[in-house]
Protein backbone atom coordinates (compact mmCIF):
# COMPACT_ATOMS: atom_id res chain seq x y z
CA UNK A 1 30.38 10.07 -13.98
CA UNK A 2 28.32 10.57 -10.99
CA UNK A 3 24.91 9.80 -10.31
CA UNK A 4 22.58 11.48 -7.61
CA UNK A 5 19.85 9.78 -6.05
CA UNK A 6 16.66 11.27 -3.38
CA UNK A 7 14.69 10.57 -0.69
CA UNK A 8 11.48 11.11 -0.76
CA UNK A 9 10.27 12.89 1.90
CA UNK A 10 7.34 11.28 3.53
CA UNK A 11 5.81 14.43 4.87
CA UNK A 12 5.18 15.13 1.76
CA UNK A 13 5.60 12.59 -0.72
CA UNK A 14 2.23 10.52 -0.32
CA UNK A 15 1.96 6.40 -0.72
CA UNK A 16 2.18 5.56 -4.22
CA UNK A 17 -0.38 2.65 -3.74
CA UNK A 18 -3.43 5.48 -2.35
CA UNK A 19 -1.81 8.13 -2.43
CA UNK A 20 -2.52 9.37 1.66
CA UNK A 21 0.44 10.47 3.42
CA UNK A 22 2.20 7.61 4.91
CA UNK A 23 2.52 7.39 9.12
CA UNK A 24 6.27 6.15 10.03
CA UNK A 25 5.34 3.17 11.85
CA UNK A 26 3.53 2.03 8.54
CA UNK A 27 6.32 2.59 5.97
CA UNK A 28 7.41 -0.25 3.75
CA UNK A 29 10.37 1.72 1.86
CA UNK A 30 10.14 -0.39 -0.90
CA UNK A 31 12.82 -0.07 -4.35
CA UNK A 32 11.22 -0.91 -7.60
CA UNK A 33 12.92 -2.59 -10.65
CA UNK A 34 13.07 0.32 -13.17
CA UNK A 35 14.75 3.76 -13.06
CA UNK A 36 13.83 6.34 -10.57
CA UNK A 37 16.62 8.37 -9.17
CA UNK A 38 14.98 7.67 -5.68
CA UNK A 39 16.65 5.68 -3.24
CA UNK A 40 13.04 4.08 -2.30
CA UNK A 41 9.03 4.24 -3.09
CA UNK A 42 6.79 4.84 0.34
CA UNK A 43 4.01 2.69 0.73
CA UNK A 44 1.75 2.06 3.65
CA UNK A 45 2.61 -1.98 4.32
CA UNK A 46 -0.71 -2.78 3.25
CA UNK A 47 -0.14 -1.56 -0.09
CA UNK A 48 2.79 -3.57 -1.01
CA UNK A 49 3.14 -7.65 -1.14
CA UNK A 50 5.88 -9.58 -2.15
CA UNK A 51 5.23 -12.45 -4.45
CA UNK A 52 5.35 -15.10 -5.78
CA UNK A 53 1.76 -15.40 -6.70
CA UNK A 54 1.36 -13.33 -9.91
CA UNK A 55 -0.66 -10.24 -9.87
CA UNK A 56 -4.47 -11.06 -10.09
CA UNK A 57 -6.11 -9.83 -13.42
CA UNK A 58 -6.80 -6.02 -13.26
CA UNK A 59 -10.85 -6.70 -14.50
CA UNK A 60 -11.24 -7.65 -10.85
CA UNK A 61 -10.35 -6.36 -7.53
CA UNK A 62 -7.56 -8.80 -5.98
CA UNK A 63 -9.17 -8.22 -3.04
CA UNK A 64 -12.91 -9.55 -2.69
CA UNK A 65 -12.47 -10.86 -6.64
CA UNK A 66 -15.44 -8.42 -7.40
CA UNK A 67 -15.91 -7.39 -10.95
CA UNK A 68 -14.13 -3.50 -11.69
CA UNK A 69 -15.67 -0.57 -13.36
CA UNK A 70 -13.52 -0.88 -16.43
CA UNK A 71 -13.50 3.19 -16.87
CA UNK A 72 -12.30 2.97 -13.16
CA UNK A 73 -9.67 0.77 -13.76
CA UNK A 74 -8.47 2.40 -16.64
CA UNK A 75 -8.50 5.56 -14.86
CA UNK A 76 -6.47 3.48 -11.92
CA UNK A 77 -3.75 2.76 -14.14
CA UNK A 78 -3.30 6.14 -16.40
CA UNK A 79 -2.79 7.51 -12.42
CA UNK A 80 -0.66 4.70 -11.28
CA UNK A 81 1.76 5.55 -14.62
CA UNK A 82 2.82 8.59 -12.84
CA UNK A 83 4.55 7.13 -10.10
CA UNK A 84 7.89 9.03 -10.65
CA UNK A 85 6.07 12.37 -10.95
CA UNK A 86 4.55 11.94 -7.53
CA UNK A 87 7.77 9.86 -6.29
CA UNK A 88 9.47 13.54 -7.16
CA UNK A 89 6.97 15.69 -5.29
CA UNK A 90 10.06 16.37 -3.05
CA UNK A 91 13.19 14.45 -2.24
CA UNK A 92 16.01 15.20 -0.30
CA UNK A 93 19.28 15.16 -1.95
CA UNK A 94 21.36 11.60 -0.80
CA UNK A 95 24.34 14.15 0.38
CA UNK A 96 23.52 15.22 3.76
CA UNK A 97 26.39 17.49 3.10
CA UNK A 98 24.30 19.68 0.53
CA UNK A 99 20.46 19.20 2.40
CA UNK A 100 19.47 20.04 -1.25
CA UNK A 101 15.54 19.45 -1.16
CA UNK A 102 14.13 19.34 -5.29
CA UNK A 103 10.39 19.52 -5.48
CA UNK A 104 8.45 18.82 -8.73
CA UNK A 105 5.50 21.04 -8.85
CA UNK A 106 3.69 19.08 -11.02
CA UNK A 107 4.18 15.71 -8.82
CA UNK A 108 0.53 16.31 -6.52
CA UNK A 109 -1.54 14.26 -8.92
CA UNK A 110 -4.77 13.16 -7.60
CA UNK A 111 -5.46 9.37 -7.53
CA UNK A 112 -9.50 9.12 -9.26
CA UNK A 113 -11.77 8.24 -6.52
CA UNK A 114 -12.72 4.11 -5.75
CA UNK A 115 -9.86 2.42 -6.69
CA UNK A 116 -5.88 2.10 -5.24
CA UNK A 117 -3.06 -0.20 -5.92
CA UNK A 118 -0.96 -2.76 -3.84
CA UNK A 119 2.86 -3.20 -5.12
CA UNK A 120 3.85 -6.47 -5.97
CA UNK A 121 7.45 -6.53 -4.81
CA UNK A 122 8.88 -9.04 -6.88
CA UNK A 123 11.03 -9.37 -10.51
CA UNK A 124 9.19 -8.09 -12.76
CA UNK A 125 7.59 -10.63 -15.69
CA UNK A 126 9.51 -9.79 -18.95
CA UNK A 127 6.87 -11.42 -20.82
CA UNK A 128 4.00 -8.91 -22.28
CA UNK A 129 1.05 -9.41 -19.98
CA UNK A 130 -2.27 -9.43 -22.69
CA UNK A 131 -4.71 -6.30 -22.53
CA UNK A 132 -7.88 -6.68 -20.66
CA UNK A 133 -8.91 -3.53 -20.00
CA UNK A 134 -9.85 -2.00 -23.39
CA UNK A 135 -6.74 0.35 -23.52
CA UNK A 136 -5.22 0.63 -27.00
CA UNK A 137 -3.49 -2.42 -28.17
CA UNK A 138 0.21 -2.99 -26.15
CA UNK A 139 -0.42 0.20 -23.96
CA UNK A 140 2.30 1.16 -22.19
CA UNK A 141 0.85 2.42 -19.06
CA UNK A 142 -1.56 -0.73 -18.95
CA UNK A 143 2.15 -3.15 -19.46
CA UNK A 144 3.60 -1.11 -16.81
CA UNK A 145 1.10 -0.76 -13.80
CA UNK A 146 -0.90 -4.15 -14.89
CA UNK A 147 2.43 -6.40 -14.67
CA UNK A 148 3.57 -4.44 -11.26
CA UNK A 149 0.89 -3.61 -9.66
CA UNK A 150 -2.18 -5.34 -8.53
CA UNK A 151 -6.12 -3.11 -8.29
CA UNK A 152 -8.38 -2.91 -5.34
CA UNK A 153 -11.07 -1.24 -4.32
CA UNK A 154 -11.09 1.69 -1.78
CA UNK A 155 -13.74 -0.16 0.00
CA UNK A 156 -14.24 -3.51 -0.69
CA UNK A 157 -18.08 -4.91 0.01
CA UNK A 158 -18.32 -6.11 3.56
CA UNK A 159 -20.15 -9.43 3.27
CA UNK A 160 -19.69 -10.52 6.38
CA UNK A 161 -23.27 -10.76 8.35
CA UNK A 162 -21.43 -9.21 11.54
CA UNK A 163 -20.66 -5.81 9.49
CA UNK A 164 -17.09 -5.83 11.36
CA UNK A 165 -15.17 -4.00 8.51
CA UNK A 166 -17.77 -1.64 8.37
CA UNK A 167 -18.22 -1.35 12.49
CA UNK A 168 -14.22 -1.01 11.74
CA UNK A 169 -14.07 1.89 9.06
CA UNK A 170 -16.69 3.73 11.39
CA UNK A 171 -14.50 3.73 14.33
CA UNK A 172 -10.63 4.11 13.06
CA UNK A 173 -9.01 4.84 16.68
CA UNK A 174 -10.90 2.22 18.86
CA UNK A 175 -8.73 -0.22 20.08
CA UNK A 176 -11.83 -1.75 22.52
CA UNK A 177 -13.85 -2.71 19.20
CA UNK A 178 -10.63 -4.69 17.38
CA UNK A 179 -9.71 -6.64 20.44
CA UNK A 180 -13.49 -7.34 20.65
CA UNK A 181 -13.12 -8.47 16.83
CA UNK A 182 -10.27 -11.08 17.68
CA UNK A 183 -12.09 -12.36 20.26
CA UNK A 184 -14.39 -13.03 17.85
CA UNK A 185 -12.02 -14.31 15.21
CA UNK A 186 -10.48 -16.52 17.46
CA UNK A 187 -14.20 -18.08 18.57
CA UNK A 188 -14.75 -18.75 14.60
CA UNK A 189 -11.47 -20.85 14.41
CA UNK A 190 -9.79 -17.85 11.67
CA UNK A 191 -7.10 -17.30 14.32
CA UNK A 192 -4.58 -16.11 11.80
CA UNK A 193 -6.73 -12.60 11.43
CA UNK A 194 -6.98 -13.03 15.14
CA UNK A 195 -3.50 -12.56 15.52
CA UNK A 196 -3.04 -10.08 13.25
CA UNK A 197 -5.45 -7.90 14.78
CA UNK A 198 -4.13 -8.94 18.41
CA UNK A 199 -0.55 -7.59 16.86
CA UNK A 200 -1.81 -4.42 15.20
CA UNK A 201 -3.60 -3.53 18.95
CA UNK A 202 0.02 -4.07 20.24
CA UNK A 203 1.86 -2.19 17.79
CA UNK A 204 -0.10 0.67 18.50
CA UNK A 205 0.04 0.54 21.86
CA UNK A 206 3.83 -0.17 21.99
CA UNK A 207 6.33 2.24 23.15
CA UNK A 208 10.27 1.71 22.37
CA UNK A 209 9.65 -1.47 20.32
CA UNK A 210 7.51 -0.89 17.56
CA UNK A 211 9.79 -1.73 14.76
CA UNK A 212 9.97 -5.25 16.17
CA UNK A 213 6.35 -5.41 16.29
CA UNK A 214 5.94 -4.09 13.38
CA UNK A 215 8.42 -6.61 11.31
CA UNK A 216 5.78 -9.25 12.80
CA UNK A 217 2.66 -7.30 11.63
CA UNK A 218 4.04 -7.49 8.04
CA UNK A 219 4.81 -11.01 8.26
CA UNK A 220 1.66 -11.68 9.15
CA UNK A 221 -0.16 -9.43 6.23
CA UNK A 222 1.39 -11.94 3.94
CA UNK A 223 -1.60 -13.45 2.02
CA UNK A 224 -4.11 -11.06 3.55
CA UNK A 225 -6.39 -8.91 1.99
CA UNK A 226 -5.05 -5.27 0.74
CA UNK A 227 -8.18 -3.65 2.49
CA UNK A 228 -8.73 -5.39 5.41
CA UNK A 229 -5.43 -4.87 6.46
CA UNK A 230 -6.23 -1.29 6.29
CA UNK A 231 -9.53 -1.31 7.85
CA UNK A 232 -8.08 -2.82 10.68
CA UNK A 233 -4.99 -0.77 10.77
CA UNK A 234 -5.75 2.41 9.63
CA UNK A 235 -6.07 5.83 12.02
CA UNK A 236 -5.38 3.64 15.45
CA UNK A 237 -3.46 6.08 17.45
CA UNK A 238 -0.13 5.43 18.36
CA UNK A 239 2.33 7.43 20.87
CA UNK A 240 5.34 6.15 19.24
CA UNK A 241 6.72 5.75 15.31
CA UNK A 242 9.90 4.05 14.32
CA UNK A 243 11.34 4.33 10.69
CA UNK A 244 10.10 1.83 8.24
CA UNK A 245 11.53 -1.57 7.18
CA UNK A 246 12.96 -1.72 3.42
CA UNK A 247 11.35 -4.29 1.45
């Protein structure tokens, strides 16, 4: 008996937390705990977390703890039950020897608008979580993607009376306006963002060594917000992308 696994192939085969194609220096190749026939799932490293803390309830965003659109979320997690459809948009075949490439034309399933998901890479809970979400009673799709997966919002609501993460969304590629932001970090004592922001401006800008770099960046997302990871990550230019770190 043999069995065949594929890679995905990232030019193709979009983040199964937002579904946007995933840049190589932000790759988190991460393996799930169920039956794929793919040697990994890509996800930009902002839309994965290991545990332990258990997934936050899906009525509210883990992120700012806002209260979801429940039609939303429900949407959400009918989309984020297709993962192996879109995981199979194309993979190449594990024997180099072969370069088979098998595409599933039905894998290019659009993620509905406002919400995404972050990974929670840990063992999965064999208990039952309870519905909250006003699926049908023991939904499958609602056990699966609520016990494994945690919902946030595109865009969370920048409360902040500075308007940084919206100053940051505005202006993707400008490396001037974060390191101004960790100044600023670092002046209201939160100098764990301020680092974080100081090492995402340096993993950008690196050349040769950005998978080092980059193993720190992750380390330090640990415990931060989904989002704001991304806001402050996202679309800063980079002349240099290393292969991503399994998880």
């Amino acid at each position: 008996m043999s069995f065949v696994h594929h890679e995905p192939d990232i030019r193709v085969v979009p983040c199964l937390g937002c579904n946007e194609l995933v840049d190589e220096r932000d790759l988190v190749k991460s393996v799930h705990w169920w039956t794929s026939c793919c040697l990994f799932h890509p996800y930009h490293f902002w839309c994965v977390r290991k545990g332990p803390a258990p997934p936050h309830p899906p009525t509210h965003c883990a992120d700012c703890s806002a209260p979801l659109d429940r039609a939303m979320a429900r949407a959400a997690v009918r989309w984020g039950a297709t993962f192996q459809h879109r995981n199979h948009r194309r993979t190449i075949a594990a024997i180099p020897a072969t370069g088979e490439v098998r595409e599933d034309v039905g894998g290019a399933i659009p993620r509905p608008a406002g919400l995404r998901l972050v990974f929670v890479a840990r063992p999965p809970d064999p208990n039952p979580r309870p519905g909250m979400l006003g699926l049908p009673a023991g939904d499958a799709d609602e056990q699966l993607v609520c016990s494994r997966f945690e919902l946030v919002h595109d865009e969370c609501p920048d409360r902040d009376p500075m308007q940084w993460r919206t100053l940051l969304r505005a202006a993707p590629d400008d490396r001037e306006l974060r390191a101004v932001y960790a100044d600023w970090l670092e002046q209201v004592g939160d100098l764990r963002r301020a680092r974080f922001v100081r090492v995402a401006i340096e993993e950008r800008s690196a050349v040769g060594e950005t998978a080092r770099v980059l193993g720190r960046l992750r380390d330090l997302r640990a415990g931060l917000p989904s989002t704001w990871c991304r806001d402050v990550c996202q679309g800063v230019s980079s002349e240099s992308t290393q292969a991503g770190a399994v998880m």
